[in-house]
Protein backbone atom coordinates (compact mmCIF):
# COMPACT_ATOMS: atom_id res chain seq x y z
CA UNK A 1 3.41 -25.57 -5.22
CA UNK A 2 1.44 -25.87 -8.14
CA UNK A 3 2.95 -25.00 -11.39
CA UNK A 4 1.98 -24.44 -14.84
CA UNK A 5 3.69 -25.66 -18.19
CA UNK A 6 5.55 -23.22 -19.81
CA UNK A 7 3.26 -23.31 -22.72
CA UNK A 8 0.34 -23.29 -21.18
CA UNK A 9 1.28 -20.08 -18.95
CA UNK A 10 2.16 -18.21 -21.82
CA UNK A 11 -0.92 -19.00 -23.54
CA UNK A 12 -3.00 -18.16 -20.52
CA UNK A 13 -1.36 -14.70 -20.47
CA UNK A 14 -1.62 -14.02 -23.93
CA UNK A 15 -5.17 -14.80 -23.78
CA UNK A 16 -5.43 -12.64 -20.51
CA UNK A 17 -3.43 -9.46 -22.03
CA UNK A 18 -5.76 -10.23 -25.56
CA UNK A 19 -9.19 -10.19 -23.54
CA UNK A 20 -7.89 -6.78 -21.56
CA UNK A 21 -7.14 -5.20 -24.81
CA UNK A 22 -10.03 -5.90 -26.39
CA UNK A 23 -12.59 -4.49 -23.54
CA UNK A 24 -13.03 -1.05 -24.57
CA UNK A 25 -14.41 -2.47 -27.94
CA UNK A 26 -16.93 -4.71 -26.39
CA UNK A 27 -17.99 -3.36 -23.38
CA UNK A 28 -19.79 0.16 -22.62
CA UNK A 29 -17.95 3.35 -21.47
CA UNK A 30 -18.75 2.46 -17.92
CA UNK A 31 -16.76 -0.79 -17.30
CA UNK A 32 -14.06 0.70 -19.31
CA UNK A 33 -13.86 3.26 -16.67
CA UNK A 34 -14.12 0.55 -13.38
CA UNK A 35 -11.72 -1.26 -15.57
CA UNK A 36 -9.17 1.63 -15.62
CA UNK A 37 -9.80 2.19 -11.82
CA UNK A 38 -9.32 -1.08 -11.02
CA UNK A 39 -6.17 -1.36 -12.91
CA UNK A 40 -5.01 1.85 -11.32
CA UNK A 41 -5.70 0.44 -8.03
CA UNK A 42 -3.76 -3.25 -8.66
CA UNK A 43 -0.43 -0.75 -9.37
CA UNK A 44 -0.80 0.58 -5.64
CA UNK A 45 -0.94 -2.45 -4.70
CA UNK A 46 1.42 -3.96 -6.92
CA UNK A 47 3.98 -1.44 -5.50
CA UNK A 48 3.24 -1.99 -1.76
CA UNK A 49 3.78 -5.57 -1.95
CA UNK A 50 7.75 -4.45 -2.98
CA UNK A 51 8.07 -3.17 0.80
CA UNK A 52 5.64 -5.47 2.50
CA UNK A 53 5.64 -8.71 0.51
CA UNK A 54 9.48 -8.70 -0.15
CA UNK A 55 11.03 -6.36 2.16
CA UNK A 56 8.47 -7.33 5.14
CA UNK A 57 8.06 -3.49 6.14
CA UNK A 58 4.41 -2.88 6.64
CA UNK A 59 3.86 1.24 5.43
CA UNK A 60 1.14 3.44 5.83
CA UNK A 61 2.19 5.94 3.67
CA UNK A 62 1.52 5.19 0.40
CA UNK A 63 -1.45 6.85 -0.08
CA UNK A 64 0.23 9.87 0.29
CA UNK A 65 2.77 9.34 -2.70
CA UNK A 66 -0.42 8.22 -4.80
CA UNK A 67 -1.73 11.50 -4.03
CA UNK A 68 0.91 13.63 -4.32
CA UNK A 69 1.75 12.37 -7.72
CA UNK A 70 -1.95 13.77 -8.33
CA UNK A 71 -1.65 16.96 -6.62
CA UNK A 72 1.71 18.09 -8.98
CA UNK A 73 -0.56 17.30 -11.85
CA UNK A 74 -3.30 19.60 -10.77
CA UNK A 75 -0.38 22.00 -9.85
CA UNK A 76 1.62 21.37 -13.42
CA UNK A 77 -2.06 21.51 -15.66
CA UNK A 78 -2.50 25.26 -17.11
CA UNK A 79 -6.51 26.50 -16.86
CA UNK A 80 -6.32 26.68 -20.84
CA UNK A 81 -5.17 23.37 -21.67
CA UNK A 82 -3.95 20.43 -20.91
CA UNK A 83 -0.16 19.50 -19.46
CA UNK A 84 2.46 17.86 -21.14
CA UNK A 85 2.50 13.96 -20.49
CA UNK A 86 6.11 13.90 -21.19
CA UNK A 87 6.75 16.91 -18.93
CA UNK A 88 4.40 16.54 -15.84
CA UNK A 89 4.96 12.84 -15.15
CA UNK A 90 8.63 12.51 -15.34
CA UNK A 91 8.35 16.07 -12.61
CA UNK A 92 5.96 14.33 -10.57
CA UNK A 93 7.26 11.14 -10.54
CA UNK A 94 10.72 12.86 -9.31
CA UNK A 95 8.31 14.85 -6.61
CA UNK A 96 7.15 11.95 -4.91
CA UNK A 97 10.63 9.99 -5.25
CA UNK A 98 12.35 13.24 -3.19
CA UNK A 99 10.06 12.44 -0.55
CA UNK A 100 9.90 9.14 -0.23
CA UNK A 101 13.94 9.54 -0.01
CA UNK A 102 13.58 11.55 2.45
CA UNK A 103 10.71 9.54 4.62
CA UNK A 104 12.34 5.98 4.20
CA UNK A 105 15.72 7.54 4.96
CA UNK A 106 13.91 8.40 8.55
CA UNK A 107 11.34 5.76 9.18
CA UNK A 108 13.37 2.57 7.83
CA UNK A 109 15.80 3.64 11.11
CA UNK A 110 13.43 1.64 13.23
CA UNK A 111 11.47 -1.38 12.77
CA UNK A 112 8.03 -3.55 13.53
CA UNK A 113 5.19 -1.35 15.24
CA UNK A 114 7.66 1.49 15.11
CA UNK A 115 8.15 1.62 11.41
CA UNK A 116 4.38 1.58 11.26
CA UNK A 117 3.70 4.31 13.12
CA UNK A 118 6.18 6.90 11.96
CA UNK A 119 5.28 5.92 8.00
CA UNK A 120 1.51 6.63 9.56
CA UNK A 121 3.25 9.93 10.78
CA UNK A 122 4.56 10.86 7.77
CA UNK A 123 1.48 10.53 5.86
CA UNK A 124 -1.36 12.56 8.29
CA UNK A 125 1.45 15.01 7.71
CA UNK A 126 1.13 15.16 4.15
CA UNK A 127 -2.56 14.86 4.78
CA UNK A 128 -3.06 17.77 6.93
CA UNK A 129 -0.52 19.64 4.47
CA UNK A 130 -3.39 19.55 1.96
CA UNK A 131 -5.90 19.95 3.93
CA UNK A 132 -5.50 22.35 6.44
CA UNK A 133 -3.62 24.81 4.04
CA UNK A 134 -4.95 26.87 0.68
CA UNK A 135 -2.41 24.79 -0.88
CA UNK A 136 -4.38 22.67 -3.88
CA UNK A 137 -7.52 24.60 -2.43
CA UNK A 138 -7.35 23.19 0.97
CA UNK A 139 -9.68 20.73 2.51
CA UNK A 140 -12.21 21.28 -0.87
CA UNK A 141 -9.06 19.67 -3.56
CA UNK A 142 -8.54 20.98 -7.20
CA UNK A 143 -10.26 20.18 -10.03
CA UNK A 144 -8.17 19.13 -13.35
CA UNK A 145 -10.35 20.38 -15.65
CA UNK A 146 -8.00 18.86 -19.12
CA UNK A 147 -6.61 15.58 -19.14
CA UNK A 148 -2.15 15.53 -20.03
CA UNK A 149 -1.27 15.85 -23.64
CA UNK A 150 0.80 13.53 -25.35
CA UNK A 151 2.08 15.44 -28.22
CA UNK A 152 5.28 15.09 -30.41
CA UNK A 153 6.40 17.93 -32.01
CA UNK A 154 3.15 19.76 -31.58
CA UNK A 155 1.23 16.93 -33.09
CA UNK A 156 -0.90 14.97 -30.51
CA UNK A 157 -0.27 11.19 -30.70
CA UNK A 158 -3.16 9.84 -28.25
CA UNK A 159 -5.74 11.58 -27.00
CA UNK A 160 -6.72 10.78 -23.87
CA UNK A 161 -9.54 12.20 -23.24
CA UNK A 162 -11.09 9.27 -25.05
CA UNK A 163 -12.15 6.70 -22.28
CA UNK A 164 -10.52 4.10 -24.59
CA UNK A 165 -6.82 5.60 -25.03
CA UNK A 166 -6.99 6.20 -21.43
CA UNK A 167 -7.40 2.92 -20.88
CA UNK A 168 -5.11 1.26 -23.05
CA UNK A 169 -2.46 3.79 -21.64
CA UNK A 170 -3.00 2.30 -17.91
CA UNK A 171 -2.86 -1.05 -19.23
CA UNK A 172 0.43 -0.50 -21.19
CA UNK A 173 1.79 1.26 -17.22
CA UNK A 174 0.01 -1.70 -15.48
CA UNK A 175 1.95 -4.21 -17.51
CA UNK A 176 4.99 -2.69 -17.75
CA UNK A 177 4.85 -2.17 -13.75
CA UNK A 178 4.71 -5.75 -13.55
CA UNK A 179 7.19 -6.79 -15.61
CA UNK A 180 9.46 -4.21 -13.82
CA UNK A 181 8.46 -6.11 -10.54
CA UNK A 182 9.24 -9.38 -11.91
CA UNK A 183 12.77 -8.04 -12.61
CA UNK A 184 13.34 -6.88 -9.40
CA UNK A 185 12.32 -9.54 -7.48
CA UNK A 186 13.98 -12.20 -9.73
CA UNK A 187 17.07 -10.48 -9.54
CA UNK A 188 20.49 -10.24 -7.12
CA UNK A 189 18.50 -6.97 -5.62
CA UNK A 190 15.60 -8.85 -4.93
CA UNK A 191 16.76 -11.77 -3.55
CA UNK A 192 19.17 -9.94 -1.08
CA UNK A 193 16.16 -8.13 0.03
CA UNK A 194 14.28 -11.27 0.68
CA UNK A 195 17.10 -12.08 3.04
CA UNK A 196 17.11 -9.14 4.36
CA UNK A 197 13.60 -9.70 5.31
CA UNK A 198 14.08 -13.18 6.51
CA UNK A 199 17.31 -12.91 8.49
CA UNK A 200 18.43 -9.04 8.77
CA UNK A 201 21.28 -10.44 10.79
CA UNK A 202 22.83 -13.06 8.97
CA UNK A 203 22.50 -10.65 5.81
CA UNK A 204 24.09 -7.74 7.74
CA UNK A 205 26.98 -10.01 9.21
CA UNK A 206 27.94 -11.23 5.27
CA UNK A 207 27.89 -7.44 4.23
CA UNK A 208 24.54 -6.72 2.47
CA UNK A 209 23.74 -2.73 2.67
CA UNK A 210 20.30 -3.59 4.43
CA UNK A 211 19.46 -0.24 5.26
CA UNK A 212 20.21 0.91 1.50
CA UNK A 213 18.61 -1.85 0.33
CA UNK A 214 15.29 -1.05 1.34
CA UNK A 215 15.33 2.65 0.85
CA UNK A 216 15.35 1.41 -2.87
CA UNK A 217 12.74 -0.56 -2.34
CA UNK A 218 10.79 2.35 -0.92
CA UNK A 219 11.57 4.89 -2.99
CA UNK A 220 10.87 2.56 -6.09
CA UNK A 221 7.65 1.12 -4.34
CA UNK A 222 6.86 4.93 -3.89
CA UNK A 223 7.53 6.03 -7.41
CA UNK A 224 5.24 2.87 -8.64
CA UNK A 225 2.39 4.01 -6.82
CA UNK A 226 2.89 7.85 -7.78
CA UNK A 227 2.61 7.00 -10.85
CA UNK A 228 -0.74 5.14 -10.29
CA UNK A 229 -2.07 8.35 -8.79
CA UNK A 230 -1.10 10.82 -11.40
CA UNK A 231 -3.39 8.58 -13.51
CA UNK A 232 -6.00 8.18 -11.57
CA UNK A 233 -6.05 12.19 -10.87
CA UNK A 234 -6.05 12.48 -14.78
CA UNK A 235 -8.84 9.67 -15.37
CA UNK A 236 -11.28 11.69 -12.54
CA UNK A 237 -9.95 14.99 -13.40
CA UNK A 238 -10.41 15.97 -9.37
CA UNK A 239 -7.51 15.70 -6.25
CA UNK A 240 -8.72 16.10 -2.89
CA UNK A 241 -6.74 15.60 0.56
CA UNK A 242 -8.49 12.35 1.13
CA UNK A 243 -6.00 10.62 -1.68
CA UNK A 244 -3.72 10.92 0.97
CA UNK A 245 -5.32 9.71 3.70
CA UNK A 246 -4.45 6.27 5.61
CA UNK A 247 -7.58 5.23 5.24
CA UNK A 248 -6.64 4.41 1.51
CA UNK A 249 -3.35 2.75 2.70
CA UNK A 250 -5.37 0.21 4.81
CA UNK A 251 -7.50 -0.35 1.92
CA UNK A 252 -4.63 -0.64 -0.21
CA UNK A 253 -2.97 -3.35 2.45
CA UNK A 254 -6.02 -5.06 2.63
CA UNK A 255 -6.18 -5.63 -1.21
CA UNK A 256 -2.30 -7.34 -0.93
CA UNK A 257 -3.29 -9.48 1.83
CA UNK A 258 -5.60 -10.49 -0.26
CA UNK A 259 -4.63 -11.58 -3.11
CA UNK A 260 -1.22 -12.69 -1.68
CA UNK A 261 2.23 -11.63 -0.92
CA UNK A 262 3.91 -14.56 -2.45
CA UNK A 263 3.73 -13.72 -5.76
CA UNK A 264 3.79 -10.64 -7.68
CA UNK A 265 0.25 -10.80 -9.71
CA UNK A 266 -1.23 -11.56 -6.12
CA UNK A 267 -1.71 -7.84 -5.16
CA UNK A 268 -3.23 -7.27 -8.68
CA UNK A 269 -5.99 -9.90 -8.17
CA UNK A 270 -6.76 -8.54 -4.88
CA UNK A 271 -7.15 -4.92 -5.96
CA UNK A 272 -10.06 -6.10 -8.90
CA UNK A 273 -11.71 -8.84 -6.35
CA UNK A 274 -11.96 -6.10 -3.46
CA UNK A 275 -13.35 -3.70 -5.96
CA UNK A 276 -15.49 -5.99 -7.85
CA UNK A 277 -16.81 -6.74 -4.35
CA UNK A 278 -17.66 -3.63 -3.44
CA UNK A 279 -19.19 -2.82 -6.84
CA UNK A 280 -21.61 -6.16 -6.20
CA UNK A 281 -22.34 -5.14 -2.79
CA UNK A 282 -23.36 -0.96 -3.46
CA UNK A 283 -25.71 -2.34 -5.94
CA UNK A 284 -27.52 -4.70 -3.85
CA UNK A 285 -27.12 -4.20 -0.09
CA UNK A 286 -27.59 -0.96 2.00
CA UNK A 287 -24.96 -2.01 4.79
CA UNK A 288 -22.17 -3.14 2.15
CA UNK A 289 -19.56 -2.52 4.21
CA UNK A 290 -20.27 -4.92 6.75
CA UNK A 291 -21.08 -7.75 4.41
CA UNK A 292 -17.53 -7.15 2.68
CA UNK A 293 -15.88 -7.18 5.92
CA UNK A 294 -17.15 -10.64 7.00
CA UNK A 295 -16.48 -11.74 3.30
CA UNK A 296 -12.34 -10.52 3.57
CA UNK A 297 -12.46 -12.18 7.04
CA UNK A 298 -13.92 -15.24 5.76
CA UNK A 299 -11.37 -15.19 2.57
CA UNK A 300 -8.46 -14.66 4.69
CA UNK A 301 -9.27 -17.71 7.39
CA UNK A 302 -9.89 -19.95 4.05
CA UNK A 303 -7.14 -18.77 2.08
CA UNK A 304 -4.02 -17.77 3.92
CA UNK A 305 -2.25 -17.60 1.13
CA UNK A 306 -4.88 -14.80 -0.70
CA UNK A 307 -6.80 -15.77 -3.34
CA UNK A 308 -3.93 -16.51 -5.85
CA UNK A 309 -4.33 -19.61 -3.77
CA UNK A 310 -7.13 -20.96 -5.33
CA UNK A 311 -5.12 -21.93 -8.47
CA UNK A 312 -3.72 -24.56 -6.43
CA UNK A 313 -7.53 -25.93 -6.34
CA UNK A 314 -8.38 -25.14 -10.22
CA UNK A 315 -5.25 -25.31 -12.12
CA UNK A 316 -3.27 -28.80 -13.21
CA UNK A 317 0.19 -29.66 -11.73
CA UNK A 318 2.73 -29.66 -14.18
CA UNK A 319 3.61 -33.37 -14.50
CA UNK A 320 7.27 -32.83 -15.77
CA UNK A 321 8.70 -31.20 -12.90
CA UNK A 322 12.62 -32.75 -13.59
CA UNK A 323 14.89 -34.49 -11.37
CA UNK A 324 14.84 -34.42 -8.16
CA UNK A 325 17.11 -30.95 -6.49
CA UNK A 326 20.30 -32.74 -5.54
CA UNK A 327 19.97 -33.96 -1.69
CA UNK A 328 16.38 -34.89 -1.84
CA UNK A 329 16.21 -38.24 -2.24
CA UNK A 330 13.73 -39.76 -5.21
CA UNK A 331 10.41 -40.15 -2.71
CA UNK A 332 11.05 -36.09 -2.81
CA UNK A 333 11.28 -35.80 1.12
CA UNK A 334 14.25 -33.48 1.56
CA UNK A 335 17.58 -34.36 3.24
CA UNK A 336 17.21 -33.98 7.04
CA UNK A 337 20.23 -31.97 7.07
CA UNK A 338 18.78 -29.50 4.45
CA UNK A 339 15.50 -29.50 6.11
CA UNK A 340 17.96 -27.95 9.10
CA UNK A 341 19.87 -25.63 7.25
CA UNK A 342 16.15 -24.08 5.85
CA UNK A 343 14.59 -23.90 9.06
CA UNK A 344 13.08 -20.67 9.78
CA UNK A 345 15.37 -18.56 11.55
CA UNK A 346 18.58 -20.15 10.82
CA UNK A 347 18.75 -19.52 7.12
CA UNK A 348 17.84 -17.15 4.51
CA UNK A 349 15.67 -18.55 1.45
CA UNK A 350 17.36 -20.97 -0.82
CA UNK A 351 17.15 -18.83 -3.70
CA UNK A 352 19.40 -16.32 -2.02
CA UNK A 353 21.88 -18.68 -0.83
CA UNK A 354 24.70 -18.58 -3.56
CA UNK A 355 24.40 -15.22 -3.33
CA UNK A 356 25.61 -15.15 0.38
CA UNK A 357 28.79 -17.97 -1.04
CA UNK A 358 29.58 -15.61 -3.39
CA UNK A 359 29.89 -12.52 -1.15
């Protein structure tokens, strides 16, 4: 596995967070929009890979948190103003977490193709809740005619209907989501969950609350990507049942697959390269769609890993990696009787195993 100095990773993020900042002052209004989209897009993602990447649940339902979170905006914005930021989210964000309580608590009951279909279920119900109904104007959506108002005291303190303050906002959300993913997954919760995942057994027979476990995971994953779609229904100021659909679950799978489940930027770097793509294609082709579908084939056959793979092809191998990891002898083969105990099947990961001594 290829990894970076210390140094030089925090340099490359710095210079990654300073050339994000600094696009709304370089760029016209347009990119700064596909920018914000994009960004929008790599926090759905970013919050599926919670349940698929770490928790190995494939769901199908996601969409349908993203667009409920954009639905109780419409529903929360008055037709003379705009709604309160620090009102509507924290209401819509609890919306969509009430749910998704209430849909993992049923569909994480089964497992494989199962859990699948009855997260698929869940969210054509939502779906046809939308649009088969008057409610949010039915199969024709709601418009959100002012963007939320972030106001202190009854002074506004960003205005967002300024393409740039928008955008800045999603950024700050985008990179706090990911450093709220790197906690999880780097932490006693996210390493039992990882078991979980590799060996539900094993973690079941040594105690772990498996079934608990993941409902978090869900219900977090779910708030994540409800919070995604309350922005995005504020940045295009229009809801519609099709938010909801599975058709932008699958999309939304496609772009982790993509860019990896390994890693928590992976899903990130898929959303903007299967958006980019299709921006490229629109422009230039009339039957797009095809040509990106042999392109993701083609990716995924070269880079089972996702594209976050290719850094092991560009990037330098950090040359001070430290002693060897005691039973691996200095050549770096591992002990045979460590290769054993990490076999798959017969062992969680080794990152989880104190965690198992100590319980």
């Amino acid at each position: 596995m290829i990894r970076l100095h210390p140094t030089m990773l925090r340099g490359l993020v710095a210079l990654t967070l300073i050339a994000a900042a600094a696009l709304p002052l370089l760029a016209p209004n347009y990119y700064v929009q596909f920018a914000s989209k994009a960004m929008l897009m790599g926090m759905v993602a970013l919050s599926l890979n919670l349940v698929v990447g770490y928790g190995g649940l494939v769901s199908l339902c996601h969409a349908a948190f993203f667009g409920l979170a954009g639905y109780m905006l419409g529903f929360m914005t008055p037709e003379s103003g705009g709604a309160s930021f620090w009102l509507s989210l924290p209401v819509a964000l609890l919306a969509v977490a009430v749910v998704a309580a209430i849909i993992g608590a049923l569909s994480l009951r089964t497992r494989g193709i199962y859990f699948i279909m009855v997260t698929l279920a869940f969210g054509e119900m939502l779906f046809y809740l939308f649009h088969d109904t008057k409610i949010g104007g039915g199969s024709d959506g709601m418009y959100i005619y002012f963007k939320p108002e972030i106001a202190l005291a009854g002074f506004p303190l960003i205005d967002l209907e300024k393409s740039s303050n928008f955008y800045w906002l999603v950024l700050a959300m985008l990179v706090g989501a990911i450093l709220l993913m790197t906690a999880i997954v780097k932490s006693p919760f996210g390493h039992a969950l990882q078991a979980a995942r590799d060996n539900e057994k094993r973690a079941l027979s040594l105690g772990f609350p498996v079934f608990r476990l993941r409902l978090v995971a869900f219900v977090v994953s779910a708030v994540i990507a409800g919070l995604a779609g309350y922005l995005s229904a504020a940045q295009f100021g229009f809801v519609a049942p099709q938010m909801l659909g599975w058709h932008l679950s699958a999309t939304v799978l496609v772009m982790v697959v993509l860019g990896g489940m390994s890693s928590v930027l992976g899903p990130v770097i898929g959303a903007f390269a299967l958006i980019g793509l299709e921006e490229i294609l629109k422009s230039s082709f009339e039957h797009w769609k095809l040509i990106k579908g042999l392109i993701i084939i083609a990716i995924v056959f070269a880079l089972p890993g996702g594209i976050r793979q290719l850094a092991e092809l560009v990037l330098p191998r950090r040359g001070d990696e430290g002693p060897p990891a005691a039973g691996t002898p200095a050549d770096g083969t591992p002990d045979p009787a460590i290769r054993r105990a990490e076999a798959p099947g017969t062992n969680p990961q080794a990152q989880t195993r104190g965690e198992f001594q100590h319980v």
